[in-house]
Each structure stands twice: as C-alpha cells, then as structure tokens.
N, C-alpha and C. Protein backbone atom coordinates (compact mmCIF):
# COMPACT_ATOMS: atom_id res chain seq x y z
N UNK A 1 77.41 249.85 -31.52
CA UNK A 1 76.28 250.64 -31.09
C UNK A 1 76.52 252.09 -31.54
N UNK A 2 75.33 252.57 -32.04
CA UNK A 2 75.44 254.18 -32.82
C UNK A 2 74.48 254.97 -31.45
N UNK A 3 75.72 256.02 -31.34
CA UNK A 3 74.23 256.86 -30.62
C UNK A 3 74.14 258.32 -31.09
N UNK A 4 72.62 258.97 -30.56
CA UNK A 4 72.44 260.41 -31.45
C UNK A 4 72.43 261.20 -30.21
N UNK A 5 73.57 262.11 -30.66
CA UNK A 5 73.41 263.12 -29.46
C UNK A 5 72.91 264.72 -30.08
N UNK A 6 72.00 265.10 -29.48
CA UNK A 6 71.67 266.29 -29.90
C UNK A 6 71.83 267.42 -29.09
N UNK A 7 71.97 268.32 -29.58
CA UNK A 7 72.62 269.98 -28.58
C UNK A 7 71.88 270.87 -29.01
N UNK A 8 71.85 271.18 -27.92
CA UNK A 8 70.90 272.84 -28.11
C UNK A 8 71.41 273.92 -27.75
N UNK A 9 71.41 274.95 -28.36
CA UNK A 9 72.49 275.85 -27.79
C UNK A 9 71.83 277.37 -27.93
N UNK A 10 71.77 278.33 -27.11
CA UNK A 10 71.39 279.49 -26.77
C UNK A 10 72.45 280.53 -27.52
N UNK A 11 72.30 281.70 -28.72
CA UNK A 11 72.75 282.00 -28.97
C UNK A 11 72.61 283.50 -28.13
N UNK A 12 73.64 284.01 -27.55
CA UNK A 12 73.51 285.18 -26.50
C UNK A 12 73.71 286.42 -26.70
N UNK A 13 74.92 286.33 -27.76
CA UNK A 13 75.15 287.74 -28.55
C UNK A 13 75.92 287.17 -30.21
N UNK A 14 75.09 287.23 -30.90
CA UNK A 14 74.66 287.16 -32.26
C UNK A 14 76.18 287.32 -32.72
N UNK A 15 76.43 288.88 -32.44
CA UNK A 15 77.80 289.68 -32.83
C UNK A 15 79.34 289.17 -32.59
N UNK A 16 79.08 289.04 -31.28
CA UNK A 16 80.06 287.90 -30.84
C UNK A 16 80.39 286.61 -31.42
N UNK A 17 79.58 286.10 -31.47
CA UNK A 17 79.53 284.96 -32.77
C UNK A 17 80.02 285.13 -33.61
N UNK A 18 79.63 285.83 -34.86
CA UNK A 18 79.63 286.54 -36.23
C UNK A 18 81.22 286.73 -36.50
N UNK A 19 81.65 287.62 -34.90
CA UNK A 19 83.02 288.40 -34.59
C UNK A 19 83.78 286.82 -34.78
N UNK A 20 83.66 286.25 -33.96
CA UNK A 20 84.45 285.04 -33.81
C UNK A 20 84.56 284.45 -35.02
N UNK A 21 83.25 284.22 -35.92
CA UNK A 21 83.87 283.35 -36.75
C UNK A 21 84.05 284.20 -37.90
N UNK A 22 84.13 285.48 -38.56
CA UNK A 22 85.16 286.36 -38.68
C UNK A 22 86.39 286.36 -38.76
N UNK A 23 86.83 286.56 -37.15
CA UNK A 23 88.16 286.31 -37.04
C UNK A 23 88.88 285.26 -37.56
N UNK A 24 88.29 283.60 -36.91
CA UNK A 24 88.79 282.54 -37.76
C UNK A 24 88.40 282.51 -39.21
N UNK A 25 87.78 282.70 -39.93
CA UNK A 25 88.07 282.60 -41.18
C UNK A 25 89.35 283.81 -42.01
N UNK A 26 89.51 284.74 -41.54
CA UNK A 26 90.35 285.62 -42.01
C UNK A 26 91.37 285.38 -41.56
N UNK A 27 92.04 284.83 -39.72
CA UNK A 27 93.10 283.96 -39.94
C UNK A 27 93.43 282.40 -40.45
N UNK A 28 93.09 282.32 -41.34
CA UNK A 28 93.09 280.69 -41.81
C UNK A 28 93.56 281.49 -43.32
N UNK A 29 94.94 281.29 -43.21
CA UNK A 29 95.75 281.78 -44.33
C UNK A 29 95.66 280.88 -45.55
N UNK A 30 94.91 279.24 -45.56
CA UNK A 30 94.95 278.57 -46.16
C UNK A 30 93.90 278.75 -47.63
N UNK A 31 93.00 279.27 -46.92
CA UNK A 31 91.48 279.59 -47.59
C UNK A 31 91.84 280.82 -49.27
N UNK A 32 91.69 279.99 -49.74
CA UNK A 32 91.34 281.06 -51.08
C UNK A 32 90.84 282.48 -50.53
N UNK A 33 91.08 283.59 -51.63
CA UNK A 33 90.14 284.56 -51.16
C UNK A 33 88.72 284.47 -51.70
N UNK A 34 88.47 283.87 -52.84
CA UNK A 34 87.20 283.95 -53.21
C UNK A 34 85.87 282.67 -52.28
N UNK A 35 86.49 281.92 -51.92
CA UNK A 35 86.11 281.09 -50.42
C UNK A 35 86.31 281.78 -49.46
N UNK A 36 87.35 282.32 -49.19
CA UNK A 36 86.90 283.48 -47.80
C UNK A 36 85.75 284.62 -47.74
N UNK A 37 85.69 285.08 -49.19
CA UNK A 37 84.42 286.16 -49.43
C UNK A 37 82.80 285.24 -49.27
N UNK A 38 83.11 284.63 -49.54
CA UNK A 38 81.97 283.73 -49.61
C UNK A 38 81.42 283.40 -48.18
N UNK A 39 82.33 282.35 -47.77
CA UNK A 39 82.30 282.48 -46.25
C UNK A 39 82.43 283.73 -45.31
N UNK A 40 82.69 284.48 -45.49
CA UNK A 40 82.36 286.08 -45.09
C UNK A 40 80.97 286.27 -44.75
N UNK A 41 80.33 286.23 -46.01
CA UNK A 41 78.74 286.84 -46.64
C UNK A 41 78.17 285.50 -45.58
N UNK A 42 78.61 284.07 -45.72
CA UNK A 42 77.45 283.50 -45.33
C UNK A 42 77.40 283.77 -43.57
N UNK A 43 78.56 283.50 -42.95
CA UNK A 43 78.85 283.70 -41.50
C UNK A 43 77.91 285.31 -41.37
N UNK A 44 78.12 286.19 -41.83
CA UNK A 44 77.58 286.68 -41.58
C UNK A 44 76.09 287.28 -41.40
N UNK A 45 75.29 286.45 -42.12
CA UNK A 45 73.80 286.52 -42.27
C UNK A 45 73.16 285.54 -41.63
N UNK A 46 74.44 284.43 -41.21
CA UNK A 46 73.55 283.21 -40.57
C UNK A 46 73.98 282.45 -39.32
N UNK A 47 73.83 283.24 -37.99
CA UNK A 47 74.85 282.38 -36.93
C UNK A 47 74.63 281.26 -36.91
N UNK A 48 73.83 280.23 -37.61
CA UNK A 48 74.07 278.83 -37.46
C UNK A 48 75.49 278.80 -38.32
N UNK A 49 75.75 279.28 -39.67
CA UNK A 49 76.54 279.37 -40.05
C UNK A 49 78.22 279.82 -39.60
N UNK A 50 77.73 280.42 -38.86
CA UNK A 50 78.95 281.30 -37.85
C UNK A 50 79.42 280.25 -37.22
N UNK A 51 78.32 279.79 -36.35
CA UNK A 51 78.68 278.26 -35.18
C UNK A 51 79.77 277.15 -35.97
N UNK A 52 79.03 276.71 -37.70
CA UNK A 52 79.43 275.69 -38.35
C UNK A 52 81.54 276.30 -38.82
N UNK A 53 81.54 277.46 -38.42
CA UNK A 53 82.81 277.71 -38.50
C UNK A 53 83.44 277.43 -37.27
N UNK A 54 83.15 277.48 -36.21
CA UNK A 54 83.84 277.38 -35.07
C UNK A 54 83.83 276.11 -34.47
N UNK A 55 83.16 275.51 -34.54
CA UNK A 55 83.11 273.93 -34.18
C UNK A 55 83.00 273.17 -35.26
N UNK A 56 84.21 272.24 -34.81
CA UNK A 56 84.58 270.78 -35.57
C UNK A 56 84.00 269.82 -35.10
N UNK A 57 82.37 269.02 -35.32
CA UNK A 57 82.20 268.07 -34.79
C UNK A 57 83.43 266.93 -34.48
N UNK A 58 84.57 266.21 -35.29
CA UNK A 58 85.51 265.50 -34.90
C UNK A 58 85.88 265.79 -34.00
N UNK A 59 86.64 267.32 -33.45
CA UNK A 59 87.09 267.30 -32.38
C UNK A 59 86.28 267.81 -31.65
N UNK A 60 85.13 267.46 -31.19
CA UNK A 60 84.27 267.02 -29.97
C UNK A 60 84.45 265.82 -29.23
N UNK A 61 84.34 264.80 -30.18
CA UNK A 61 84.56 263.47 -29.85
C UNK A 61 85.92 262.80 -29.85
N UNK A 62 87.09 263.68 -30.38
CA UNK A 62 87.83 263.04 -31.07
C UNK A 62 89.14 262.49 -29.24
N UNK A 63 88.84 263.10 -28.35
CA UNK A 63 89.79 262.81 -27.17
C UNK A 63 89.02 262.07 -26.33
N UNK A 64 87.50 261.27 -26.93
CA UNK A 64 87.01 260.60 -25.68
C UNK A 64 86.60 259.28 -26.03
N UNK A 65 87.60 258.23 -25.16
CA UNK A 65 88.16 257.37 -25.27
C UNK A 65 86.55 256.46 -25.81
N UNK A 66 87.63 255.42 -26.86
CA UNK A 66 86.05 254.59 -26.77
C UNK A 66 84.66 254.73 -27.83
N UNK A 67 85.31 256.42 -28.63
CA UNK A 67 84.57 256.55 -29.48
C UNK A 67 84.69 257.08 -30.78
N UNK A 68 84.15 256.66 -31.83
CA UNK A 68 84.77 257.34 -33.25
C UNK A 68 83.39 257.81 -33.92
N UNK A 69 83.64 259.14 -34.23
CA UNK A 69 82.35 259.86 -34.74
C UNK A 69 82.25 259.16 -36.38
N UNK A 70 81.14 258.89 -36.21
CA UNK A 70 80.57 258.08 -37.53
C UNK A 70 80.06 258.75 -38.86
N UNK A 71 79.40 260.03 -38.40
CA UNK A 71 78.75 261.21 -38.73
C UNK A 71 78.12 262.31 -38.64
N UNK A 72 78.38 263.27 -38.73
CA UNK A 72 78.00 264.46 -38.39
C UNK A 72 77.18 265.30 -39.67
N UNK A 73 76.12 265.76 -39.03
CA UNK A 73 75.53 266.73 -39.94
C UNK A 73 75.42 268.27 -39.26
N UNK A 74 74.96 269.11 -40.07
CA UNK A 74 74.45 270.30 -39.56
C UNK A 74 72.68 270.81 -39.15
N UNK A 75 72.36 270.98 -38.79
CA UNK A 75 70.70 271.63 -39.45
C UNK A 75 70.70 272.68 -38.15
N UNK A 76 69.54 273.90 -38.16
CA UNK A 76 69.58 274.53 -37.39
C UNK A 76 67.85 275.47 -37.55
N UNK A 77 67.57 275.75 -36.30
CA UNK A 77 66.09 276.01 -36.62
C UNK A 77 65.62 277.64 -35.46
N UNK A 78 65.71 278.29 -35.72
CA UNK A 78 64.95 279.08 -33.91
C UNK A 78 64.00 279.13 -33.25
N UNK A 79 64.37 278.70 -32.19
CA UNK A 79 63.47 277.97 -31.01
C UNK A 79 62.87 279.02 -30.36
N UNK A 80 61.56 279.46 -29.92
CA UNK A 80 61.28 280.46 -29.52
C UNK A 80 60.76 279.84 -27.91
N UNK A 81 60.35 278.31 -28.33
CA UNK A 81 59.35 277.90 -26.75
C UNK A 81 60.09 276.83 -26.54
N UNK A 82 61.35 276.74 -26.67
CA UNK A 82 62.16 275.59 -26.09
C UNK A 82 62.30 275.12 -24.30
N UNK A 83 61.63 274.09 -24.03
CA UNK A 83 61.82 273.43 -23.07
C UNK A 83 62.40 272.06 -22.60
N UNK A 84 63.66 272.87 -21.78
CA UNK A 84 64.65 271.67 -21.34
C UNK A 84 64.00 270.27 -21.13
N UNK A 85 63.17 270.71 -20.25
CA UNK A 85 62.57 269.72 -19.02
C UNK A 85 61.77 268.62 -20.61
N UNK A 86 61.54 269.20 -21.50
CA UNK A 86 60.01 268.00 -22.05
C UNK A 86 60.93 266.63 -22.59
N UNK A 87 60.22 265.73 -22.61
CA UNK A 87 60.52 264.50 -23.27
C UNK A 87 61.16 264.52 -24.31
N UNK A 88 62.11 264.06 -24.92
CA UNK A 88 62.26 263.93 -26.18
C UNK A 88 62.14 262.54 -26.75
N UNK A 89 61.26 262.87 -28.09
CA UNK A 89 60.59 261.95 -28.99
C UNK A 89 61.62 261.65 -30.05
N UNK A 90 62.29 260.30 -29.88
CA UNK A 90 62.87 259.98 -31.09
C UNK A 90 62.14 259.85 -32.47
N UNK A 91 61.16 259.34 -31.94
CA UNK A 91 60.09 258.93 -33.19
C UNK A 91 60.36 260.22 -33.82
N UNK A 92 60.41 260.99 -33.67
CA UNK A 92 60.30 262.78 -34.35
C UNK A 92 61.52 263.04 -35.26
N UNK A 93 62.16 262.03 -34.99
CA UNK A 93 63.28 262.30 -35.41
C UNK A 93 64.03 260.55 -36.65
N UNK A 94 62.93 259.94 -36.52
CA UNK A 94 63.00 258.56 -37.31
C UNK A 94 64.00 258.28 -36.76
N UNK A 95 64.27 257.99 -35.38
CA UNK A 95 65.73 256.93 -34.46
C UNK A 95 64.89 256.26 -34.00
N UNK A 96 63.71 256.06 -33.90
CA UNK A 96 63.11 254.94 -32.74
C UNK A 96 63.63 253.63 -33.57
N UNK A 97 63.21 253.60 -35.37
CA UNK A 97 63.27 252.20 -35.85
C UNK A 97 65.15 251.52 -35.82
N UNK A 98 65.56 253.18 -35.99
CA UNK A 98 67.02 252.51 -36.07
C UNK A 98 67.67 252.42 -35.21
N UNK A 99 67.08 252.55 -33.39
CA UNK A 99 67.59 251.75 -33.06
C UNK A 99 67.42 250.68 -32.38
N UNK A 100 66.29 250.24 -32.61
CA UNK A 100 65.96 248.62 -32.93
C UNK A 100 66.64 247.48 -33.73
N UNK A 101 66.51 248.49 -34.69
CA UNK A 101 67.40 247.74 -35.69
C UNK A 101 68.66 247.35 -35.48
N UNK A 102 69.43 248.20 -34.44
CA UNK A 102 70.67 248.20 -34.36
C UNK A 102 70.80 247.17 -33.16
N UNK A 103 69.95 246.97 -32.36
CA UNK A 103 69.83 245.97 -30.63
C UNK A 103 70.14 244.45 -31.44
C-alpha cells in the first residue's frame, strides 16, 4: 500500500529560513565551491528552495517503523486563502485512480 502525504507549511520569517539554509550549505565542507555559489543564489531568492536544503524527505520517514519512502518530490506554490478545515480533493491531484488501482 502507497500513501500520499501532503504538508503545508507557513513560512514565518523568510530570513530565518534563507539564514538557515545558508548556514548549512556553507558548512557542508563536501560541496564544490561552484555548487555552493549556485546553491547560494538559488536558496536565496527562493524559500521553497531554502526549505529543499534543510529537509531530507528520507529522514522524515526513515525512523518510523513499518515504512520505506518510495518517493519524494518537491513542488511549491503561495497560498494566500489556505484553509485547514476544507476537504481535500484527491481527484485534484490524479490519486483518486491510483488508488484504486492499488486496493
């Protein structure tokens, strides 16, 4: 059984972010410098980008028993009228057929 979990996340101070993933990319002694400049420029113009430095989808999942992450993507959009409370429509998202398919 595959399941889709989706997160939503409130970004609160932009800078903070930015700062953070900043910091980790400049300590990550491993990184080329011309991949660190790069990743510099992008973290910095794009906190989805910032986020995609600081979180490892694997280790989200990776200490809870029972499950092995299959795949992970990125995408990211700003939500201006986001509401917790509404339904969510798989159909919106083409999971209704797959997971039928999968029962």
């Amino acid at each position: 059984m595959r399941l889709h979990v989706e997160l939503v996340m409130e970004v609160t101070d932009a800078d903070r972010l930015t700062g953070a993933a900043v910091d980790h990319i400049n300590g990550d002694a491993a990184v080329p410098d011309d991949e660190r400049r790069q990743s510099l420029e992008t973290v910095r113009d794009d906190p989805a980008e910032a986020l995609a430095h600081l979180i490892d989808p694997f280790d989200l999942v990776t200490g809870v028993p029972g499950t092995e992450l299959a795949q992970a993507s990125w995408s990211s959009e700003e939500m201006t009228d986001y509401d917790p409370d509404a339904e969510w429509d798989a159909a919106e998202w083409d999971l209704a057929d797959d997971a039928a398919a999968e029962d």
